[in-house]
Protein backbone atom coordinates (compact mmCIF):
# COMPACT_ATOMS: atom_id res chain seq x y z
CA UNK A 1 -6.23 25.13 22.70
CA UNK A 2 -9.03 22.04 22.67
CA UNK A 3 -12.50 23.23 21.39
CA UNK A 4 -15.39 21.32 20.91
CA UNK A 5 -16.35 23.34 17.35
CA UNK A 6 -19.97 23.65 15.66
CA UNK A 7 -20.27 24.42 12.16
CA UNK A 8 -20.87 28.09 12.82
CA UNK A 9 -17.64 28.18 15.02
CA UNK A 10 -15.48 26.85 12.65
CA UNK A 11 -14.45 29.43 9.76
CA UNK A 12 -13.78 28.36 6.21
CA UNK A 13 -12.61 28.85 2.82
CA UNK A 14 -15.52 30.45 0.74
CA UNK A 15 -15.60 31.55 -2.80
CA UNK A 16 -15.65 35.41 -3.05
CA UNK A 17 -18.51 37.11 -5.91
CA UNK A 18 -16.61 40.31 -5.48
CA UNK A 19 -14.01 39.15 -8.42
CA UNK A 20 -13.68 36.77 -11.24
CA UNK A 21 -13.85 33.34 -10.47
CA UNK A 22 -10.44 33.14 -12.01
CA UNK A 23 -8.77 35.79 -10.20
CA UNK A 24 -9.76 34.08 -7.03
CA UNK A 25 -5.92 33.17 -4.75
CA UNK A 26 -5.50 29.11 -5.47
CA UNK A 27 -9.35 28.60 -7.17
CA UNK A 28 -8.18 30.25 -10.42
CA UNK A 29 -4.59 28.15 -10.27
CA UNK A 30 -6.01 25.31 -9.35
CA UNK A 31 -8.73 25.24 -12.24
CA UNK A 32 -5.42 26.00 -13.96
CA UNK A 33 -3.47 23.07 -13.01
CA UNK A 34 -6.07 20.82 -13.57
CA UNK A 35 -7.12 21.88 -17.29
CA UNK A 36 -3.50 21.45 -18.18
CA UNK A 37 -3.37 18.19 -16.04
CA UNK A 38 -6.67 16.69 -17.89
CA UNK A 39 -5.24 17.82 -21.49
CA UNK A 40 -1.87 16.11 -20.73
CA UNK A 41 -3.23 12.86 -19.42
CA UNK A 42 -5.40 12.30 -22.69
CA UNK A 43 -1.70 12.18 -24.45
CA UNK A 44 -1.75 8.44 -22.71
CA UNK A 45 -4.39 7.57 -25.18
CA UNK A 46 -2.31 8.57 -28.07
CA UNK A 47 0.49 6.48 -26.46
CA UNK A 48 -2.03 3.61 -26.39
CA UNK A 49 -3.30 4.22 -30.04
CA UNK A 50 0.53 4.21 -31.35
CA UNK A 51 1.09 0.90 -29.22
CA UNK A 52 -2.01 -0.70 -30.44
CA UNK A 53 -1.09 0.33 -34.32
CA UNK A 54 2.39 -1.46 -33.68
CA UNK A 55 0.72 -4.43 -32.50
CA UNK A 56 -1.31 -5.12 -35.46
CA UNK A 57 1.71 -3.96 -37.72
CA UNK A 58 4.33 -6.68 -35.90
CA UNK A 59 1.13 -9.44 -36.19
CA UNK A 60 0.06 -9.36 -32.01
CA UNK A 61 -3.28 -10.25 -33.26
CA UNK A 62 -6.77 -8.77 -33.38
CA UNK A 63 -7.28 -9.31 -29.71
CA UNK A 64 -4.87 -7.62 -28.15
CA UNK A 65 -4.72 -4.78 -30.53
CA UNK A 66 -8.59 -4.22 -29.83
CA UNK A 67 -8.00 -4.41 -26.43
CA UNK A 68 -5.71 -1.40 -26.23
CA UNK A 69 -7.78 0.79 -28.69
CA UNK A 70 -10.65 0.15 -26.43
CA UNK A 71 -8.37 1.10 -23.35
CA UNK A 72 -7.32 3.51 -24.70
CA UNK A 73 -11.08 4.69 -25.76
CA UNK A 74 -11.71 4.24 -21.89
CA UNK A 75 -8.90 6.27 -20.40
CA UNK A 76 -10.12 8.86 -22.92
CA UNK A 77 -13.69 8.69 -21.89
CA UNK A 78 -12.85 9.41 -18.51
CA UNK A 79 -10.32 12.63 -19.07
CA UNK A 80 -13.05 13.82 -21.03
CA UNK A 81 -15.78 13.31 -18.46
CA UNK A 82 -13.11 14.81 -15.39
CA UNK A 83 -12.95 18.09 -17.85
CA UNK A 84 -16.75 18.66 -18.38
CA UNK A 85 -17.19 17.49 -14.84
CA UNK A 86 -15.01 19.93 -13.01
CA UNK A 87 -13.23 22.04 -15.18
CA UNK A 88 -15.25 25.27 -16.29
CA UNK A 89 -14.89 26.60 -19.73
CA UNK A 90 -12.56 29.94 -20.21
CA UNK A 91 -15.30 32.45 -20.83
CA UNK A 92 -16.65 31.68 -16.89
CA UNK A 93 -13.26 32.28 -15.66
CA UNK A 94 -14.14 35.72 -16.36
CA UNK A 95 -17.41 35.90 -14.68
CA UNK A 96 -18.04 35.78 -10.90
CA UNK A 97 -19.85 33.30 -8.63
CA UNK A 98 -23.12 34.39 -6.94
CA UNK A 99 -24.25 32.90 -3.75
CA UNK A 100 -27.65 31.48 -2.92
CA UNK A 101 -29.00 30.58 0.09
CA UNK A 102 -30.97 27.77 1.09
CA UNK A 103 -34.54 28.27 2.04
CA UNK A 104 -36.55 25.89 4.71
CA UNK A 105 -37.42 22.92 1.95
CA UNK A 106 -35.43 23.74 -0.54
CA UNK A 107 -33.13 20.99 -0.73
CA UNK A 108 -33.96 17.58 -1.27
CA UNK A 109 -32.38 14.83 -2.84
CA UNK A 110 -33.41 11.56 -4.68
CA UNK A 111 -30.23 8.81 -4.65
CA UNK A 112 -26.99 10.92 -5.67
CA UNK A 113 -28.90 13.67 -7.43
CA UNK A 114 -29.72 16.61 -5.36
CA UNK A 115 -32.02 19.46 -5.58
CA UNK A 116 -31.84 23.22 -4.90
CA UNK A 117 -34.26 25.28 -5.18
CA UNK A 118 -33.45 28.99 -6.49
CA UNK A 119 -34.94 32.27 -6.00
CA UNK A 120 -36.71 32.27 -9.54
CA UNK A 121 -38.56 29.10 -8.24
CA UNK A 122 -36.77 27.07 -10.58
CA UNK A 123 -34.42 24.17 -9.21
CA UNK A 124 -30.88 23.17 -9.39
CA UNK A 125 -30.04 19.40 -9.80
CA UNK A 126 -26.45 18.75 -8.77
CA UNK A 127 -24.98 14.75 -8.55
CA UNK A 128 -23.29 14.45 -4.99
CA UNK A 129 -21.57 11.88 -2.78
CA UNK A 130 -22.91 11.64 0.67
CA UNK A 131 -20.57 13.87 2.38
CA UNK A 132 -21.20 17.24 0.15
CA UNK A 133 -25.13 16.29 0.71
CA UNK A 134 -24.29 16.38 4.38
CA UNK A 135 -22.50 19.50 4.12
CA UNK A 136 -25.46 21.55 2.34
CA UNK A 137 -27.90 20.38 5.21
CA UNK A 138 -25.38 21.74 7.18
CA UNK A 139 -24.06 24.58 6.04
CA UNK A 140 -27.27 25.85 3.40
CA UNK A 141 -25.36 27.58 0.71
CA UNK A 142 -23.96 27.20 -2.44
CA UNK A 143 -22.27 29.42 -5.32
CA UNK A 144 -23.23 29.18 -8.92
CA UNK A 145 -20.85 30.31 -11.66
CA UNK A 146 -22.37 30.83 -14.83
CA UNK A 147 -25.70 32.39 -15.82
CA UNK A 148 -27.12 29.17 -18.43
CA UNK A 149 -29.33 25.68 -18.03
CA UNK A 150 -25.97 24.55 -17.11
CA UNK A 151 -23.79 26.12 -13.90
CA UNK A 152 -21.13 25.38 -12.28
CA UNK A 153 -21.25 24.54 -8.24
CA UNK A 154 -19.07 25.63 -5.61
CA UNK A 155 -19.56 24.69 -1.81
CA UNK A 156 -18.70 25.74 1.59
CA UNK A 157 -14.84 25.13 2.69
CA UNK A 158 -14.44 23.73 -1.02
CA UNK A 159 -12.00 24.47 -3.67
CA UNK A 160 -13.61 22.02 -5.91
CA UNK A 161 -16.59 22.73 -8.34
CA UNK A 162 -19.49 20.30 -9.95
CA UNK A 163 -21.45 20.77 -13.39
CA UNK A 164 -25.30 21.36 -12.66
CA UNK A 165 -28.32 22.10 -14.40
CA UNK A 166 -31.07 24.43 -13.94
CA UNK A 167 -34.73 22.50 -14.60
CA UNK A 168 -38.25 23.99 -13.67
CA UNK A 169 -39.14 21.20 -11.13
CA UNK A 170 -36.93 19.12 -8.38
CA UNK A 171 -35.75 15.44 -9.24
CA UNK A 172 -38.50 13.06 -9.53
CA UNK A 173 -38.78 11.10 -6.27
CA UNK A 174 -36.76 13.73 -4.26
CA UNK A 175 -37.06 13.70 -0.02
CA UNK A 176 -36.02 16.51 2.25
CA UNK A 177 -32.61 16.04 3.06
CA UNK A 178 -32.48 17.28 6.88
CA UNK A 179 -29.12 18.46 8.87
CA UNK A 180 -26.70 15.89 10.12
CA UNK A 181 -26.40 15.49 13.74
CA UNK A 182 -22.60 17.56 14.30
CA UNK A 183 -20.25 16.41 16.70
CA UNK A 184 -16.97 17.83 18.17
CA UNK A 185 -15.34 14.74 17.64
CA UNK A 186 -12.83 14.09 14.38
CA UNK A 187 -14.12 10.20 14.81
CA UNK A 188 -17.86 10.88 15.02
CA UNK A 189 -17.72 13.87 12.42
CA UNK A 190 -20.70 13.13 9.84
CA UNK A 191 -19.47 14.78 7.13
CA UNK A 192 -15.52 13.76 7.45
CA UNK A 193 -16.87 9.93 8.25
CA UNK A 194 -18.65 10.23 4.36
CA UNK A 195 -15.76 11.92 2.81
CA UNK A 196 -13.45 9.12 4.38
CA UNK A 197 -15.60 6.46 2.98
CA UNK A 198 -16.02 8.03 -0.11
CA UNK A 199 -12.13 8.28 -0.57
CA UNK A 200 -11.82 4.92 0.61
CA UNK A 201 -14.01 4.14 -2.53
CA UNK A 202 -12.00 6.19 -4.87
CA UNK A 203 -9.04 4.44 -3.76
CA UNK A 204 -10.34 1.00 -4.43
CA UNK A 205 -11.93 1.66 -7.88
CA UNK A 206 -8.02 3.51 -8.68
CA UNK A 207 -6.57 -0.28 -7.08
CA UNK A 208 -9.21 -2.38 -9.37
CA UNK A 209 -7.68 -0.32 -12.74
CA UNK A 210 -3.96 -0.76 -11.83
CA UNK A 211 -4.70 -4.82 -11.16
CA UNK A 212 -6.56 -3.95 -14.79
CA UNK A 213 -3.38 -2.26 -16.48
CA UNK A 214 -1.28 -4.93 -15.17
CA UNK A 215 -3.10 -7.74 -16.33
CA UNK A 216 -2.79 -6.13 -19.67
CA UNK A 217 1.02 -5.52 -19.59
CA UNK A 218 1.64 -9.01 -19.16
CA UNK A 219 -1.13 -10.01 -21.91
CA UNK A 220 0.96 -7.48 -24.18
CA UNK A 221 4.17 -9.09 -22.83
CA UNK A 222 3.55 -12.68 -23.87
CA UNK A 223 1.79 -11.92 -27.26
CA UNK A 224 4.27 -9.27 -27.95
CA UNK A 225 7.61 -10.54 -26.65
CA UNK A 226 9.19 -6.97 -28.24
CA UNK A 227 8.53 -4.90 -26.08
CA UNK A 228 9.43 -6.88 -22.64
CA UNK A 229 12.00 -4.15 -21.83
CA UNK A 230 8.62 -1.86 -21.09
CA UNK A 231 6.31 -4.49 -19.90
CA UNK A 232 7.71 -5.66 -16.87
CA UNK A 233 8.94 -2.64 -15.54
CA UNK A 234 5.73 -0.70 -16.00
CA UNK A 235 3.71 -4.11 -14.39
CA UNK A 236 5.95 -4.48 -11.97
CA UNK A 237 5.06 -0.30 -10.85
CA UNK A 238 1.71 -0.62 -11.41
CA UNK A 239 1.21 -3.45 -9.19
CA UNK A 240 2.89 -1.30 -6.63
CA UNK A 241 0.71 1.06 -7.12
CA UNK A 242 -2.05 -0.96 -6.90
CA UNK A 243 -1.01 -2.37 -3.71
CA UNK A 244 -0.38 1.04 -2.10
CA UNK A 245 -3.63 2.18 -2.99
CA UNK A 246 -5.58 -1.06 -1.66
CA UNK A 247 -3.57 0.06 2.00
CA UNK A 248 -4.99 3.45 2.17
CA UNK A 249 -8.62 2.39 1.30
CA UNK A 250 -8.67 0.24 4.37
CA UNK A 251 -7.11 3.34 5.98
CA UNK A 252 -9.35 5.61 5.06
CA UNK A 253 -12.33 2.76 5.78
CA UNK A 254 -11.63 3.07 9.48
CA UNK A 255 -12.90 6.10 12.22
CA UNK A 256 -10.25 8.63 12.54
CA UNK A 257 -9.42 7.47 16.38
CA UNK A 258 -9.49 11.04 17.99
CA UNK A 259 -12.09 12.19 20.15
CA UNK A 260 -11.17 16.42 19.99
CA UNK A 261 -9.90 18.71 17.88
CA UNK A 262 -6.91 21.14 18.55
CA UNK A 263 -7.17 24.25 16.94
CA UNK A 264 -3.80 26.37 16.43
CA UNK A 265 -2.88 29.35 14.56
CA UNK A 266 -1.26 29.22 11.46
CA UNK A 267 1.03 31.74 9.84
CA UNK A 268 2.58 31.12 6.29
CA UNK A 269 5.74 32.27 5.85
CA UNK A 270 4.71 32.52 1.72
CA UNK A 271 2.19 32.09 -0.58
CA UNK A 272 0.67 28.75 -1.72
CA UNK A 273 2.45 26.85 -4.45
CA UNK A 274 0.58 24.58 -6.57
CA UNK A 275 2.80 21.59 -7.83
CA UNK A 276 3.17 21.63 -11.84
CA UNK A 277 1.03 17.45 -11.68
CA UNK A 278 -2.02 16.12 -9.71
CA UNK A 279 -3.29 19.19 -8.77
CA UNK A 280 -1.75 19.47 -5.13
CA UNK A 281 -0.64 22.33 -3.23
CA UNK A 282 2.47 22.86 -0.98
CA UNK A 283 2.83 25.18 1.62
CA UNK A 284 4.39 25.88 5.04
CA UNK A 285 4.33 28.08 8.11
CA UNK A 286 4.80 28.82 11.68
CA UNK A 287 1.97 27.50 14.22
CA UNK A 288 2.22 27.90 17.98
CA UNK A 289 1.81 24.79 20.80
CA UNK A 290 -0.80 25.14 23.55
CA UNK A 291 2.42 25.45 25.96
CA UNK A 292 3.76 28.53 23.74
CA UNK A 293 6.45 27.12 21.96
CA UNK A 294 6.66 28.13 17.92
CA UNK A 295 7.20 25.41 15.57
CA UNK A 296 6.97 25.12 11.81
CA UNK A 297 4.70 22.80 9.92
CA UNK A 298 5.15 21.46 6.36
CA UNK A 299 1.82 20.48 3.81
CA UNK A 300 4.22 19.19 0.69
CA UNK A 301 1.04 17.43 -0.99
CA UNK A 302 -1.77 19.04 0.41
CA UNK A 303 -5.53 19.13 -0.85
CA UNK A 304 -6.03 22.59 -2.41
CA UNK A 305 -8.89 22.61 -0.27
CA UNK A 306 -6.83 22.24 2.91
CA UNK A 307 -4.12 24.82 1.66
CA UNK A 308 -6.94 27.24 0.90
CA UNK A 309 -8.47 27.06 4.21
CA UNK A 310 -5.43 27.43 5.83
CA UNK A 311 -4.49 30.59 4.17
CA UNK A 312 -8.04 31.90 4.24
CA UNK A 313 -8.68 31.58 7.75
CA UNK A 314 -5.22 31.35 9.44
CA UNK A 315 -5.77 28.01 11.40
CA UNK A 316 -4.68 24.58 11.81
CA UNK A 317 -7.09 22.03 12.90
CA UNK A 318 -5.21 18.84 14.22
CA UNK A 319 -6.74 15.75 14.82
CA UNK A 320 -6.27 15.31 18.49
CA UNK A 321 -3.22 15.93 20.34
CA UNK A 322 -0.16 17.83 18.20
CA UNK A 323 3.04 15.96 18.16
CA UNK A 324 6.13 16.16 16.11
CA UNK A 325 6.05 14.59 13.15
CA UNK A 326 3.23 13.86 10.63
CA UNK A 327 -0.18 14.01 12.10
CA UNK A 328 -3.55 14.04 10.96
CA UNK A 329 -5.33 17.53 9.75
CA UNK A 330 -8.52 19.08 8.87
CA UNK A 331 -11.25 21.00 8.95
CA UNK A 332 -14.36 20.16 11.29
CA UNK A 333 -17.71 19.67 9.63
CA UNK A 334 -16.08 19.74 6.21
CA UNK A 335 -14.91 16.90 3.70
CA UNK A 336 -11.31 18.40 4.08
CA UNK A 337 -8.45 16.13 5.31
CA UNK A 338 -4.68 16.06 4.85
CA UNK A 339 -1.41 15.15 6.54
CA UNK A 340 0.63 17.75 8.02
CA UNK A 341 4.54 17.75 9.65
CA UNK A 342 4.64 19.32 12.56
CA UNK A 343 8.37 20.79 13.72
C-alpha cells in the first residue's frame, strides 16, 4: 500500500516511563552492548601504550614513540567522551524516563546547542545535529532520564540518548527553531535529508582517521623494520577501510531517489538479537506485498533504532517500490535508515 505519511500518521518507537529505563525491550541491551563495546575499545590504547614502550626499548626514536602515546591518548579521549556522551551511568538504569512536552516557544536553538524549556521554567541545553533539531520542531517531545543538573535525552523514534544539562536561562543567542516543512517523499524528507548528510559526515571524518592510522603503520614500518609482519597487513586493511568508507559518504551525500513510501506490515518470527560488537541489531520476519504474496525479510546489521521501530510498531517502511533483494528502509520524518532483504 503507497501512502503519502505526515508525522502524526506515521507511528514510532517511543521510550516507555512506565518501567526502568533498563528494563525497556532493546534500549536496556543496547545501552548494554555499547558500555561493554566502549570499555573494550579503550583496550586499543593499552595495545598502543605496549607498542609505543617497545619502540623506545628497541631504539625507534623519540618521535615515533611520542606519536603513538599521543594516539593512543586520542583514541582514549574519544572512548571516554562516547561513554559520558551516550552511555548513562548504572544507578539511572534503574530509574525511569519522564516525558515533557514542548510548549509554543519553548525550543530554540543557538548553533548546535539547543534549548528546552521545562515545566519548572528552567531550561534544558542539549548539543544536536541538524536532523534531531528538525525532529523536535516536529515532533515536540522529549524524555529525560535522571532527576540532576545533568539528564540524559531520549527522542521520538530514537533508541539513542544525549547528555544534557539543566540551567536557569536558554543558550545565549538562542532563535526559535520553527517546524520543518514535511513531505511524503523519502527524497525531499527534511529530517532523513539531515541525518543523511550528517552520516555522510561521520563517514568522512571515520575515512580521514583510517588514511591517519595508515600513515602511521608505515611510519612505524620503516623506523621499526620488526614488526613488518603487522604493519603491512593492518595498512593494507585500513586503507580498505578507508576507501569503503569514503564510497558510502558520497552515498549517503546524495537524495535518496524515491518519490513515495510503501508501507507493509511486518511480523517477526522472534525477538531482536543484538550482535555481541558495534552495537547492531539483527532481526527477521514475514511482510506481505501489495499483490498479497508473503515474503520474508532479513535486517542482519540493522540500526537499533530501525529494529526497535519495527518491533514496536509492526511496519516496514520501504523506500519506494519493494523488490527482491536489498532495498532501502526507514522510517518517515525520522533520522532512521537501514538496508533490508526482501524474499
Amino acid at each position: 500500500m503507497q501512502i503519502v505519511p505526515v508525522p502524526e500518521r506515521v507511528p514510532a518507537f517511543e521510550l516507555d516511563p512506565a518501567m526502568p529505563s533498563g528494563a525497556l525491550p532493546i534500549f536496556g541491551e543496547y545501552l548494554d552492548r555499547i558500555g561493554r563495546n566502549t570499555a573494550s575499545q579503550r583496550l586499543l590504547s593499552v595495545f598502543f601504550l605496549v607498542f609505543a614502550a617497545a619502540q623506545f626499548c628497541t631504539g625507534a626514536g623519540w618521535a615515533l614513540s611520542l606519536s603513538t602515546l599521543a594516539l593512543a591518548g586520542s583514541v582514549e579521549a574519544w572512548w571516554l567522551y562516547r561513554a559520558y556522551v551516550w552511555v548513562p551511568e548504572t544507578r539511572l538504569k534503574r530509574e525511569a524516563f519522564r516525558q515533557v512536552d514542548i510548549t509554543d516557544g519553548g525550543l530554540v536553538a543557538a548553533g548546535r546547542t539547543v534549548g528546552i524549556r521545562l515545566p519548572d521554567g528552567r531550561w534544558l541545553r542539549v548539543r544536536l545535529d541538524e536532523a534531531y533539531r528538525l525532529l523536535l520542531a516536529g515532533h515536540r517531545r522529549v524524555w529525560l532520564l535522571g532527576r540532576g543538573p545533568k539528564v540524559f535525552v531520549g527522542f521520538s523514534g530514537v533508541v539513542r540518548v544525549r547528555r544534557a544539562r539543566i540551567f536557569d536561562a536558554p543558550p545565549a543567542g538562542a532563535a526559535a527553531v520553527s517546524a520543518p516543512v514535511w513531505s511524503g517523499s523519502p527524497r525531499l524528507d527534511p529530517v532523513l535529508t539531515a541525518h543523511r548528510r550528517q552520516l555522510a559526515r561521520e563517514l568522512r571524518a571515520t575515512a580521514a582517521v583510517l588514511l591517519v592510522l595508515a600513515g602511521f603503520a608505515l611510519w612505524a614500518l620503516l623506523d621499526f623494520p620488526a614488526v613488518g609482519w603487522l604493519a603491512w597487513p593492518f595498512a593494507a586493511g585500513v586503507l580498505l577501510n578507508a576507501l569503503a568508507a569514503a564510497l558510502r559518504s558520497f552515498a549517503h551525500a546524495r537524495p535518496l531517489p524515491a518519490e513515495h513510501w510503501t508501507e507493509l506490515r511486518a511480523v517477526l518470527d522472534g525477538p531482536v538479537r543484538m550482535s555481541r560488537r558495534g552495537g547492531a541489531a539483527r532481526l527477521s520476519g514475514l511482510t506481505m506485498l501489495a499483490d498479497g504474496t508473503v515474503v520474508g525479510f532479513r535486517l542482519p546489521k540493522a540500526d537499533p533504532s530501525m529494529a526497535a521501530n519495527i518491533a514496536a510498531t509492526g511496519r516496514l517502511w520501504i523506500v519506494g517500490v519493494p523488490r527482491p533483494g536489498s532495498v532501502k528502509t526507514g522510517v518517515p520524518g525520522y533520522p532512521v535508515l537501514g538496508t533490508v532483504r526482501l524474499g
